[in-house]
Protein backbone atom coordinates (compact mmCIF):
# COMPACT_ATOMS: atom_id res chain seq x y z
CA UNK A 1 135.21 117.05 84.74
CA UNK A 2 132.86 114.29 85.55
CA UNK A 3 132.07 112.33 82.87
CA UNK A 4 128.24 112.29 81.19
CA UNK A 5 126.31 109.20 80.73
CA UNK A 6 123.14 108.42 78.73
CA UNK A 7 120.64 107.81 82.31
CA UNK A 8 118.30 105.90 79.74
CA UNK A 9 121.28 103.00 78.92
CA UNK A 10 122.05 102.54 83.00
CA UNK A 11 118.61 102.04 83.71
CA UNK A 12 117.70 99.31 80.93
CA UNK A 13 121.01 98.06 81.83
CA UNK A 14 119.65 97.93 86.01
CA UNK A 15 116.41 96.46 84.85
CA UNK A 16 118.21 93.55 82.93
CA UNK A 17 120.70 92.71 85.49
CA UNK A 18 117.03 92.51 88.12
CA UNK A 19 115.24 90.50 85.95
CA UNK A 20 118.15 88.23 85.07
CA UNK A 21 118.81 87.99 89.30
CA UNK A 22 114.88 87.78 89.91
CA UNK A 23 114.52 84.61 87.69
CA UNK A 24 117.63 83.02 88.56
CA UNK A 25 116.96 83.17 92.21
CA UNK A 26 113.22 81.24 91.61
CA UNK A 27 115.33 78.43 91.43
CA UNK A 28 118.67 78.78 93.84
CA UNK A 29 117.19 78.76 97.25
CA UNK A 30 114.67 75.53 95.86
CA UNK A 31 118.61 73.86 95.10
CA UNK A 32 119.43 74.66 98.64
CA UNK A 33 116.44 73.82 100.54
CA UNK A 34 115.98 70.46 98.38
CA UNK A 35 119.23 69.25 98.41
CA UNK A 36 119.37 68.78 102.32
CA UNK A 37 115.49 67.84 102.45
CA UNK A 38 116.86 65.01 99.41
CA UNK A 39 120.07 64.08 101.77
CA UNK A 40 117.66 63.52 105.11
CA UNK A 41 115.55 60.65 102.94
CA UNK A 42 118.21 59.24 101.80
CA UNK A 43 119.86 58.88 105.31
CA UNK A 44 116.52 57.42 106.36
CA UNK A 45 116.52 55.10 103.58
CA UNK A 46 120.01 53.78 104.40
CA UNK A 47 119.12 53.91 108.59
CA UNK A 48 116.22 51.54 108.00
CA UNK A 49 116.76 49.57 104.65
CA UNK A 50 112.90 50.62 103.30
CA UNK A 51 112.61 50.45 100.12
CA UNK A 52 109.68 52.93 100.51
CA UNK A 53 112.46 55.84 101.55
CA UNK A 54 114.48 54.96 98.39
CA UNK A 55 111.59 55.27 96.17
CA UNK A 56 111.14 58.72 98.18
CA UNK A 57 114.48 60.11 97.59
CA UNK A 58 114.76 59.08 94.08
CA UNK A 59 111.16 61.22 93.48
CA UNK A 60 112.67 64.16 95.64
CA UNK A 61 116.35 64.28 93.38
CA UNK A 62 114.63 64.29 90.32
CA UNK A 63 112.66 67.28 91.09
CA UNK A 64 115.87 68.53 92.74
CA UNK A 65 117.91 67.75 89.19
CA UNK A 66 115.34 69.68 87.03
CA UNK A 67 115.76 72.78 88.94
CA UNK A 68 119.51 72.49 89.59
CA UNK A 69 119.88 72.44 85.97
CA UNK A 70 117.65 75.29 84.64
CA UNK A 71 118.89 77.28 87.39
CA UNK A 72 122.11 76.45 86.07
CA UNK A 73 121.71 78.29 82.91
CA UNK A 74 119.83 81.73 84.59
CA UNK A 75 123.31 81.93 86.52
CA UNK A 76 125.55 81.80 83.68
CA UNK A 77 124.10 84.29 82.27
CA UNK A 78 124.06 86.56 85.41
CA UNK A 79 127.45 86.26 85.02
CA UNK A 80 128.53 87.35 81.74
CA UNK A 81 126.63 90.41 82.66
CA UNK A 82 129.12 91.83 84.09
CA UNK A 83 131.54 91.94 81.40
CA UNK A 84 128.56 93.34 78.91
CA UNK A 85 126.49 95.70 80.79
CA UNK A 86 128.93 96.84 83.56
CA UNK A 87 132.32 96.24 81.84
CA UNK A 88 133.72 99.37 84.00
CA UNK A 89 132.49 97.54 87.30
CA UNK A 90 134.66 94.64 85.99
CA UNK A 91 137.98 96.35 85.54
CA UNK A 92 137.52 98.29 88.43
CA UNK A 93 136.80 95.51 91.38
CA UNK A 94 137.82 92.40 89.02
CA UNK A 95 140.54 91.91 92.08
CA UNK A 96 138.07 91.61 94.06
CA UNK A 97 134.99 90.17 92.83
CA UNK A 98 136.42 87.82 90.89
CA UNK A 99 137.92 85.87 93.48
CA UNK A 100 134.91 84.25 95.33
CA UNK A 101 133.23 83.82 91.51
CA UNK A 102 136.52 81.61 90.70
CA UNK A 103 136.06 79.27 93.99
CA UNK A 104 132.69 79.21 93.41
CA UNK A 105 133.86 77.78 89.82
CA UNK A 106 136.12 75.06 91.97
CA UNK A 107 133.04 74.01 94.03
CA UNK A 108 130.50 73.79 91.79
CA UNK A 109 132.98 71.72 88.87
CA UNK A 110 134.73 70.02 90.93
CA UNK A 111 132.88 69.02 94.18
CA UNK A 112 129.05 69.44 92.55
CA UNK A 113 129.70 67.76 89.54
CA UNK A 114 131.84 65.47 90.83
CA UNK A 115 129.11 64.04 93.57
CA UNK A 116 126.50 64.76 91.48
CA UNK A 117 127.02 62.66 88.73
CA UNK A 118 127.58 59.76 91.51
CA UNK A 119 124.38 60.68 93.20
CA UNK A 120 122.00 59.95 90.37
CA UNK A 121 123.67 57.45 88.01
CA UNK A 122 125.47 55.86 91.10
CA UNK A 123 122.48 54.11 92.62
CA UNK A 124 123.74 50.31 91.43
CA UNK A 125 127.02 50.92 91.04
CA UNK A 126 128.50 52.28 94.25
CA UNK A 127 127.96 50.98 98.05
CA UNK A 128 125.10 52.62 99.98
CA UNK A 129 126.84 54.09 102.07
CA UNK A 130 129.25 55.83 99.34
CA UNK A 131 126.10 57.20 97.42
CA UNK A 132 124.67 58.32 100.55
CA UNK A 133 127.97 60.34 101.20
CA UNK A 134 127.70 61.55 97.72
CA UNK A 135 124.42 63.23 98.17
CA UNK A 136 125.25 64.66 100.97
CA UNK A 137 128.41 66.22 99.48
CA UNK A 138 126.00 67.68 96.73
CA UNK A 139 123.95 69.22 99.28
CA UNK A 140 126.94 71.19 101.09
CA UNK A 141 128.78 71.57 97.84
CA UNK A 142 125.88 73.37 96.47
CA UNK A 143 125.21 75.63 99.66
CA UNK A 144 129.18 75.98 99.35
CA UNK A 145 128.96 77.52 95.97
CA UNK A 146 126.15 79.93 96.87
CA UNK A 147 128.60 81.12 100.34
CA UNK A 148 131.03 82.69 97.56
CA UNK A 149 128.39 84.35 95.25
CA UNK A 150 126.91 85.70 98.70
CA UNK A 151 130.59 87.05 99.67
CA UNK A 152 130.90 88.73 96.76
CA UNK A 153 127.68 90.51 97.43
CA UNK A 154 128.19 91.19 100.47
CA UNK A 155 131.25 93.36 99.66
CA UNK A 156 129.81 95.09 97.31
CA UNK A 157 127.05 96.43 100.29
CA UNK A 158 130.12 96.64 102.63
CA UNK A 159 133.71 97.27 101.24
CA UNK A 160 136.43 95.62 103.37
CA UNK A 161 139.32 94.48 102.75
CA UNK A 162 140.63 96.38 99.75
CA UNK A 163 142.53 99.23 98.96
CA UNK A 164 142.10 101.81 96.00
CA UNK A 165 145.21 101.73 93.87
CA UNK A 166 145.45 105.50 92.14
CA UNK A 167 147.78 104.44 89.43
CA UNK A 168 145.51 101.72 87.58
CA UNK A 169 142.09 103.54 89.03
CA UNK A 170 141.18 100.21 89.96
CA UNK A 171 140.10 98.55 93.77
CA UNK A 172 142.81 95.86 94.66
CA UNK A 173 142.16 93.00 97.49
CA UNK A 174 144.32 93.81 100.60
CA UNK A 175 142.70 91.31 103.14
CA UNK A 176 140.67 88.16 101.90
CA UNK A 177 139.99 87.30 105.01
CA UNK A 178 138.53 90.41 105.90
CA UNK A 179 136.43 90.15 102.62
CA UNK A 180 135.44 86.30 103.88
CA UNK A 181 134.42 87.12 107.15
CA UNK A 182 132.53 90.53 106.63
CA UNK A 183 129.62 90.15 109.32
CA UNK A 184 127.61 91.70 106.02
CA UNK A 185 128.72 88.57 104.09
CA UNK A 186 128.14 86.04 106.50
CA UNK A 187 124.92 87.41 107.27
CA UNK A 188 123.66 87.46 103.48
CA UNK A 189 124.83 83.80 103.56
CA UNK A 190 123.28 82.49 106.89
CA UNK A 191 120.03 84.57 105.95
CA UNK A 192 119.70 83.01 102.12
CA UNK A 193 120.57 79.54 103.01
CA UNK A 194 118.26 79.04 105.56
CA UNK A 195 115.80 80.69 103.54
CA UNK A 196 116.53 78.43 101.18
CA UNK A 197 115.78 75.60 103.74
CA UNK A 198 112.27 77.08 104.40
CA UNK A 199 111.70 77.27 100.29
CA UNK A 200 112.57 73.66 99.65
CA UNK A 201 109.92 72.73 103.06
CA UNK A 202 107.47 74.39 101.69
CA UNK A 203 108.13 73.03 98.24
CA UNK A 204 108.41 69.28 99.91
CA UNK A 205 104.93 70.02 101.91
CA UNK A 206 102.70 71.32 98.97
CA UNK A 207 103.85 68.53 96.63
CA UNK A 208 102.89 65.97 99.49
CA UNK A 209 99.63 68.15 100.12
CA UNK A 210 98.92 67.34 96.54
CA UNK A 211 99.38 64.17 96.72
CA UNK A 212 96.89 63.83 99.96
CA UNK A 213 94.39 66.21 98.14
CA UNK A 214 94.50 63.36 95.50
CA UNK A 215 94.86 60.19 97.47
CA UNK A 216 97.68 59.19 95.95
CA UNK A 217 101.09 57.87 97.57
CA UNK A 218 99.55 58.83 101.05
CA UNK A 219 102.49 56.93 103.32
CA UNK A 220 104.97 58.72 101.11
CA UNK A 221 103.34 61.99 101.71
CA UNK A 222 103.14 61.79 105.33
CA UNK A 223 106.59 61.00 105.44
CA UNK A 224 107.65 63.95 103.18
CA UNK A 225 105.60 65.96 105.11
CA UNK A 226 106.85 64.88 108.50
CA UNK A 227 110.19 65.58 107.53
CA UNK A 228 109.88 68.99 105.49
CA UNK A 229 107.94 70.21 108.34
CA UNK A 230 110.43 69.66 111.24
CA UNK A 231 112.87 70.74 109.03
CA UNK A 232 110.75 73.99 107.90
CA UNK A 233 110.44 74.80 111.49
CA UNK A 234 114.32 74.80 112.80
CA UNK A 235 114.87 76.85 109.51
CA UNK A 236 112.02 79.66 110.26
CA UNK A 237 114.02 79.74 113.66
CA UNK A 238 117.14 80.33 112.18
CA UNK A 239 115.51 82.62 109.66
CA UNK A 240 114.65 84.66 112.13
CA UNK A 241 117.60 85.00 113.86
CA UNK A 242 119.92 85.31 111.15
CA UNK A 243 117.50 88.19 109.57
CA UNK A 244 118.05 90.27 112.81
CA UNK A 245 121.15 89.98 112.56
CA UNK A 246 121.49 90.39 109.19
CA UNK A 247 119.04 94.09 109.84
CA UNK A 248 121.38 94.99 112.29
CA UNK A 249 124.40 94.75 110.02
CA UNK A 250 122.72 96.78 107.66
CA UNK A 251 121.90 99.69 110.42
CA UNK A 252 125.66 99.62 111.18
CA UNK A 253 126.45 99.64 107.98
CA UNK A 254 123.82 100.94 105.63
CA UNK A 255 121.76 103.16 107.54
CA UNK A 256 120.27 104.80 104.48
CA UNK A 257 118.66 101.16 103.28
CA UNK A 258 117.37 100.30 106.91
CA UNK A 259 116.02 104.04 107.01
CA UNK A 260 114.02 103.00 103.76
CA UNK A 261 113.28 99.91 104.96
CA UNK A 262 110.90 101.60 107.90
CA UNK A 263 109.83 105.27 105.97
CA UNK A 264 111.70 107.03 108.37
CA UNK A 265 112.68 110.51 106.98
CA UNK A 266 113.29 112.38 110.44
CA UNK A 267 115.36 110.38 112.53
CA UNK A 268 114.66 110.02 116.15
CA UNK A 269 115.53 108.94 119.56
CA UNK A 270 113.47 105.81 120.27
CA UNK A 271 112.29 105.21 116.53
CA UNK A 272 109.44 102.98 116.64
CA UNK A 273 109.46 99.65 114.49
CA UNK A 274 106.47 99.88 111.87
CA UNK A 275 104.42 96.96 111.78
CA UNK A 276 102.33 97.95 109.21
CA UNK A 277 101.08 101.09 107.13
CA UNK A 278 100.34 102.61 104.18
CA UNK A 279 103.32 105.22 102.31
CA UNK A 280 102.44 108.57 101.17
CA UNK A 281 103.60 107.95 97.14
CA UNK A 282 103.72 112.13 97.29
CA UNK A 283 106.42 112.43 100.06
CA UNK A 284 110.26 113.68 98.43
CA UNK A 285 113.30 113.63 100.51
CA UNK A 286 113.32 117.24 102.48
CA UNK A 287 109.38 118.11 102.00
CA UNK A 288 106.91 118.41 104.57
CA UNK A 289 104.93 115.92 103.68
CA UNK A 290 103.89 113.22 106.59
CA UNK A 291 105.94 109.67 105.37
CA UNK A 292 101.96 107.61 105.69
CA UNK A 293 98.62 107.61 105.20
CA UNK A 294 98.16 105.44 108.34
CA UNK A 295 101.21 103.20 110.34
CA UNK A 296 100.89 100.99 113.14
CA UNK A 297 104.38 101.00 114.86
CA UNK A 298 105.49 99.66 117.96
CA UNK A 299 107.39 101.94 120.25
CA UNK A 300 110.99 102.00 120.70
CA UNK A 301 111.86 99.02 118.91
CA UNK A 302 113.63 100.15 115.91
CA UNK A 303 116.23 101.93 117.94
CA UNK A 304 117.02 98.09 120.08
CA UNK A 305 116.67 96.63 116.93
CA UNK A 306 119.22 98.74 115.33
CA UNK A 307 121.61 99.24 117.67
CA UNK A 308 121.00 96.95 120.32
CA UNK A 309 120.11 99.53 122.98
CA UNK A 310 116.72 101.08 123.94
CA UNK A 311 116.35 104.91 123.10
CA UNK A 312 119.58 105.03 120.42
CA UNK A 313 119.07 107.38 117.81
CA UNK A 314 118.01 106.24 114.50
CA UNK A 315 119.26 108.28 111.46
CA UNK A 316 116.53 108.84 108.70
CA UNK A 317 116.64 109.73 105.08
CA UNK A 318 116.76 113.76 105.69
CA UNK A 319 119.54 112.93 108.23
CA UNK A 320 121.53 111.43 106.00
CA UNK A 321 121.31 113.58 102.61
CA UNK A 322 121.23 116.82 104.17
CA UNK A 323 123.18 116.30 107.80
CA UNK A 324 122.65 116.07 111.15
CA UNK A 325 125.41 118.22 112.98
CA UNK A 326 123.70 117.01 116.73
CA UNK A 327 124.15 113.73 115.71
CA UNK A 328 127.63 114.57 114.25
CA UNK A 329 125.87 112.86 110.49
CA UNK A 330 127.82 114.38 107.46
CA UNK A 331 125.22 115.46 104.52
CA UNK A 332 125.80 114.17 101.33
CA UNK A 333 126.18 117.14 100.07
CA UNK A 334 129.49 117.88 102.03
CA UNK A 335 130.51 113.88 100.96
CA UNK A 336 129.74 115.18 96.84
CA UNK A 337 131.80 118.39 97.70
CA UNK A 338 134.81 116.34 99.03
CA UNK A 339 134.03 113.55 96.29
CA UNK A 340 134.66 115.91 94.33
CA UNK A 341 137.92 116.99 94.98
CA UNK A 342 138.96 113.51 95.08
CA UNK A 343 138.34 113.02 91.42
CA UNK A 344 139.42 116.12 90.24
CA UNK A 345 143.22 115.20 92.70
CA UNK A 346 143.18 112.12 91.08
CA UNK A 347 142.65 113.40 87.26
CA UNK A 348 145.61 115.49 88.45
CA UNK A 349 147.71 112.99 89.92
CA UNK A 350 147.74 110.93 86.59
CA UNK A 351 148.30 114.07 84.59
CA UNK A 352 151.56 114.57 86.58
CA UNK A 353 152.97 110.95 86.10
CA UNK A 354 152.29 111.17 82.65
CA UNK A 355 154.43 114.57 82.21
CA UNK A 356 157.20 113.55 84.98
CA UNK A 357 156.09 116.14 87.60
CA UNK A 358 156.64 114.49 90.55
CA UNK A 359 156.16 117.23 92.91
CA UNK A 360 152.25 118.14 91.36
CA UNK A 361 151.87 114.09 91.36
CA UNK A 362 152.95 113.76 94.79
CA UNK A 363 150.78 116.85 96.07
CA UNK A 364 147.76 115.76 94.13
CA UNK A 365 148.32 111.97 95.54
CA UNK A 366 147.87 113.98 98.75
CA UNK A 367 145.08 115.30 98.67
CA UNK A 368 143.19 112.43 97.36
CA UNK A 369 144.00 110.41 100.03
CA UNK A 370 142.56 113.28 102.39
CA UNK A 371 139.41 112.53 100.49
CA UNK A 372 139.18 109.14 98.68
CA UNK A 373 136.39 107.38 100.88
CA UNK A 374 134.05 109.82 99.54
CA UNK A 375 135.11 109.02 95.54
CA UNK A 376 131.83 107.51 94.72
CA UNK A 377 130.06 110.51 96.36
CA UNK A 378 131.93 112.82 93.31
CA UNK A 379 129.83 110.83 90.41
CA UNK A 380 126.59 111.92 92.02
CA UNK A 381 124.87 114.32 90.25
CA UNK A 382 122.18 115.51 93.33
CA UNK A 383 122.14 115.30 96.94
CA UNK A 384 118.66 112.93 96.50
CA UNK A 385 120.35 110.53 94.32
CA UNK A 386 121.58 109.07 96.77
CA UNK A 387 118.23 108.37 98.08
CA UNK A 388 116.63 104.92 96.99
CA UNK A 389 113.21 104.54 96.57
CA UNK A 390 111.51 104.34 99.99
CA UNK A 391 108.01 102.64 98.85
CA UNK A 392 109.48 99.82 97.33
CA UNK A 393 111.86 98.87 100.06
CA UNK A 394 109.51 99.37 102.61
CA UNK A 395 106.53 97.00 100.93
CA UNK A 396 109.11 94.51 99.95
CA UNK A 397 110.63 94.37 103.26
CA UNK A 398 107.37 94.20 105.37
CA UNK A 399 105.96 91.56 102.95
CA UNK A 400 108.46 89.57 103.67
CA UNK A 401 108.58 89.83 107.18
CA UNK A 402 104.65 89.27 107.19
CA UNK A 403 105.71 86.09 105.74
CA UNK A 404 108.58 84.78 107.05
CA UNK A 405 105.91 84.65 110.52
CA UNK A 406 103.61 83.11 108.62
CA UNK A 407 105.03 79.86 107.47
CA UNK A 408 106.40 78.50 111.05
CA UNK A 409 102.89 78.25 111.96
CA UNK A 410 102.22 76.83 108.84
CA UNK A 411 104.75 74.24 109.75
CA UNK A 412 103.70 74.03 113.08
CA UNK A 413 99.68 72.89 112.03
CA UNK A 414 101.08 70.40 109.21
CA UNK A 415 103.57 68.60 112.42
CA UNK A 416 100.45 68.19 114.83
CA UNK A 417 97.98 66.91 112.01
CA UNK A 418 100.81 64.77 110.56
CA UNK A 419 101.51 63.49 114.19
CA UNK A 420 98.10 62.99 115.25
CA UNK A 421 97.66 60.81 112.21
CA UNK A 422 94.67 62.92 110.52
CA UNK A 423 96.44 65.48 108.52
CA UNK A 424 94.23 63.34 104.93
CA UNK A 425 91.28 64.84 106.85
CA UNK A 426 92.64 68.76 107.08
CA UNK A 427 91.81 69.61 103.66
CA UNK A 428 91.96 73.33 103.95
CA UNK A 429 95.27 73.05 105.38
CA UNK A 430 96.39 70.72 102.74
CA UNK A 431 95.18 73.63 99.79
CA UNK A 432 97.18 75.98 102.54
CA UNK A 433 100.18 73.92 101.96
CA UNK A 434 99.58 73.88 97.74
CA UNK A 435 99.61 77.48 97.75
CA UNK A 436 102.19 78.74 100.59
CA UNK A 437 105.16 77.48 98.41
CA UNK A 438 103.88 80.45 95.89
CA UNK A 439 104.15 82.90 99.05
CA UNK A 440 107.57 81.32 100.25
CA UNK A 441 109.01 82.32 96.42
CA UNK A 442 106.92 85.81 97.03
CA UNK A 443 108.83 86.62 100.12
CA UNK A 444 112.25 85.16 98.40
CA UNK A 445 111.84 87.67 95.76
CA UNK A 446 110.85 90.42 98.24
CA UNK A 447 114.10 89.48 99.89
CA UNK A 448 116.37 90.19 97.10
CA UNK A 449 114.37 93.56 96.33
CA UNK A 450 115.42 95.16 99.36
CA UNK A 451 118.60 94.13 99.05
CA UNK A 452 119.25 95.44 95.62
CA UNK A 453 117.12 98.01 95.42
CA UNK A 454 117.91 99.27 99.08
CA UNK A 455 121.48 99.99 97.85
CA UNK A 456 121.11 101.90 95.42
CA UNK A 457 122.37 104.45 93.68
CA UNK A 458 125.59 102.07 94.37
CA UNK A 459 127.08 99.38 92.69
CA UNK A 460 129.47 99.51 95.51
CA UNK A 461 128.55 100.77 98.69
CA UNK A 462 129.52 104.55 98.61
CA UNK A 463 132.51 104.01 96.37
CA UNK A 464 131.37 103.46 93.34
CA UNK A 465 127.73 104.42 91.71
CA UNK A 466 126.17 102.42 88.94
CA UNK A 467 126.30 105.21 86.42
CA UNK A 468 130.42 104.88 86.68
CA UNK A 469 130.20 100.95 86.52
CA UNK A 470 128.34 100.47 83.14
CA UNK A 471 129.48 100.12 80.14
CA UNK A 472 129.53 101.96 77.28
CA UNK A 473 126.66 100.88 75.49
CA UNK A 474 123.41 102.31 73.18
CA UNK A 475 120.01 102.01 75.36
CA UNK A 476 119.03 100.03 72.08
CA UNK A 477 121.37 97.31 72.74
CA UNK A 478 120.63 96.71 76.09
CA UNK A 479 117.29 96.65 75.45
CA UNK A 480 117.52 94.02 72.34
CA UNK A 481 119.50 91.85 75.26
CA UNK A 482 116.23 92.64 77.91
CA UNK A 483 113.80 91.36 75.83
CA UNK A 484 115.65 88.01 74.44
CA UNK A 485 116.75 87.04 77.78
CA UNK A 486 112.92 87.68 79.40
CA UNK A 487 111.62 85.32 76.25
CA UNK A 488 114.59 82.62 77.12
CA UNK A 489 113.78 83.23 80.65
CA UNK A 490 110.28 82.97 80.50
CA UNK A 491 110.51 79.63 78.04
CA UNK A 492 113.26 78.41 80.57
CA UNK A 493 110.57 78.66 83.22
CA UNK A 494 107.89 77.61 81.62
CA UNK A 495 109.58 74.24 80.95
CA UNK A 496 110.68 73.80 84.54
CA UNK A 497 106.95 73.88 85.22
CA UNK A 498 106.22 71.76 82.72
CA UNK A 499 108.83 69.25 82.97
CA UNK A 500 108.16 69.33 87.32
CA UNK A 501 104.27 68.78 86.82
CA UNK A 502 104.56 65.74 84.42
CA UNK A 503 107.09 64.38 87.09
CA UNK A 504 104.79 64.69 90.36
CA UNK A 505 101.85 63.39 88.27
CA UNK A 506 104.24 60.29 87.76
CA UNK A 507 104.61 60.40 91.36
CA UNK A 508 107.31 58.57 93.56
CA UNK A 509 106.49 54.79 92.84
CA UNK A 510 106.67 54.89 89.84
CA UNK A 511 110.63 56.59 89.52
């Protein structure tokens, strides 16, 4: 019998773990971004011997060190989430997931610290050259640390490498390599790195269009600016290409989260790509209901997008709950029915160990390996549960696409101004600049949404829902723990702000 759960507990206990991951990654892709953008000053500053690019990077890594280290504390806490909230995800996949969370550990102790601690109380007391490899070691140490929290997310949306160990109830590692090299897992990291790049330009360009705005530190600006923007430019490229690539992973792999993505509910030959529209908030899986008020799609590019070839067939939600026996797509209901037996073989299989049957163990071992890929599928409790919610995916998604071809041209205008000497003069651009690093942490956010939220109802991809992972808790508890993390969160926050504001009104010359 499959076990009940109080839904009211697993949802507090979703919308703490997404608030907790929503604040911590406001700062994480600034560490990335700045920590290269702080690296290429530096390496000017030790190229020419101007003072002026010293003062520069010693302005840059203190803005870099106050976010590093309130960022810091958000992730510590997203940590020991999983051994409050989802305590059952943690005995299950500890194997697993707990690997890449230890090297992280290694990197971020002992490479981070290590270099870190050089890189802004070593200015006097090492060579240049040593200090300058010691920020640079910072900058890939941290982008190191974030490859490991990004593998370990990335098998959770695509399980490889593992086997399911019936005697413990508990998913083992098999292959690390295979869990390493996931295309899902090198795509989350190549996509949220360079992201991160593009976050720390745009952070580096509206400081600098502050300053300009102001008429303060104007050579330092420019400089800033030049840099940021040819470095905000090869990342939108890259962003680009590693967030087709990371789509089509997630057609391959997760075609119910790309279906989402787009509002497709009937899938078709020669699906169209939706550049823009408005969701019908009335539509249910199965109903007749049209999926929009109004879309503006261009033809035939979903199905190249997806699958790399013109006039593939893309699956949509109805597809995949209820079947598609033309395109050979198993409903979810047949998955629950076999999910099914596969936790009531293995309930059986443990019975028989514990009373000595061999025989019954052996024959109910069996049988749930006939049917174990569709375990998760046995915990559902409805064919549309296994449906996330289409509006918010497909806003979040489109947002941040909308975006993401936004701020290359923003780049783009600040590199001929800045070359052509007048960019003091472009003072709409320069507000532009103040107020696209607001849209770059919009479209970061939007990012993780569709991630997480596209997933769902799985805490591991089709193996294991979120109503098995969570722990055992009162809805009361969880939601004492919501609401004095959002206050510590919120203060945490606040005082970045704060603490970054009084610093840029200091300015560079003064560091």
């Amino acid at each position: 019998m499959i076990e009940q759960f109080d839904v009211s507990m697993v949802n507090w206990a979703r919308a703490q773990f997404a608030m907790t991951a929503m604040y911590h990654w406001i700062f994480v892709p600034l560490t990335l971004g700045l920590s290269f953008l702080v690296a290429f000053f530096e390496t000017f500053y030790v190229k020419t011997g101007n003072e002026q690019w010293k003062r520069l990077t010693k302005f840059w890594m203190t803005l870099f060190g106050i976010n590093f280290a309130i960022g810091m504390a958000t992730g510590i806490i997203l940590e020991f989430e999983f051994g409050t909230n989802w305590s059952n995800y943690s005995w299950m996949v500890g194997d697993i997931f707990g690997a890449p969370l230890a090297v992280e550990g290694i990197f971020a102790f002992f490479i981070e610290a290590t270099f870190f601690a050089v890189m802004f109380f070593g200015w006097d007391r090492v060579s240049k050259k040593m200090h300058l490899f010691s920020t640079w070691m910072v900058a890939i140490g941290s982008n190191l640390s974030a490859l490991w929290i990004l593998v370990a997310n990335g098998w959770m949306q695509y399980p490889v490498g593992m086997e399911f160990n019936p005697d413990t109830a508990r998913f083992e590692m098999h292959n690390f390599w295979d869990i390493l090299f996931s295309p899902v897992a090198i795509g989350k990291f190549t996509h949220a790195t360079s992201s991160g790049f593009l976050l720390g330009s745009l952070f580096v360009v509206a400081v600098s269009s502050w300053f300009l705005l102001k008429g303060r530190h104007l050579e330092m600006a420019k400089k800033s600016i030049l840099v940021a923007s040819v470095f905000g430019i090869l990342s939108s490229v890259f962003v680009g290409f590693t967030g087709d690539e990371a789509a089509y992973n997630v057609a391959q792999v997760q075609p119910m989260k790309l279906a989402t993505f787009e509002g497709l509910y009937d899938g078709q030959r020669n699906a169209g790509l939706v550049a823009m529209g408005v969701m019908n908030n009335y539509k249910k899986p199965g109903d007749s209901f049209d999926p929009f008020l109004f879309k503006f799609e261009v033809p035939g590019l979903l199905s190249l997008l997806a699958n790399r070839q013109s006039g593939s067939f893309v699956p949509g939600i109805n597809d995949l709950l209820y079947g598609n026996e033309q395109e050979n797509i198993l409903g979810v209901d047949k998955k629950m029915e076999r999910g099914k037996i596969a936790v009531e073989q293995l309930g059986l299989y443990k019975n028989a160990k514990k009373q000595g049957n061999d025989q019954l163990a052996k024959n109910a071992l069996g049988k749930f390996n006939q049917h174990k890929e569709y375990l998760g599928y046995g915990h559902l409790k409805s064919v549309e549960e296994a449906a996330p919610p289409a509006p918010i995916n497909f806003y979040s998604f489109h947002l941040m696409v909308v975006l993401g071809t936004l701020f290359p041209i923003i780049f783009l205008l600040f590199l001929f101004y800045t070359y052509k000497d007048t960019i003091s003069e472009q003072k709409w651009l320069l507000n532009v600049g103040v107020v696209a690093v607001f849209l770059g942490w919009v479209a970061q956010e939007c990012g993780w949404i569709v991630a997480e939220v596209g997933r769902q109802p799985w805490a591991i991809q089709g193996l294991l829902p979120v109503s098995v992972a969570r722990s055992n808790l009162t809805p009361g508890t969880v939601q004492t723990t919501f609401f004095m993390f959002l206050i510590l969160f919120t203060v945490l926050l606040i005082a970045e702000i704060r603490i970054m504001l009084t610093q840029i009104k200091i300015g560079p010359e003064e560091v």
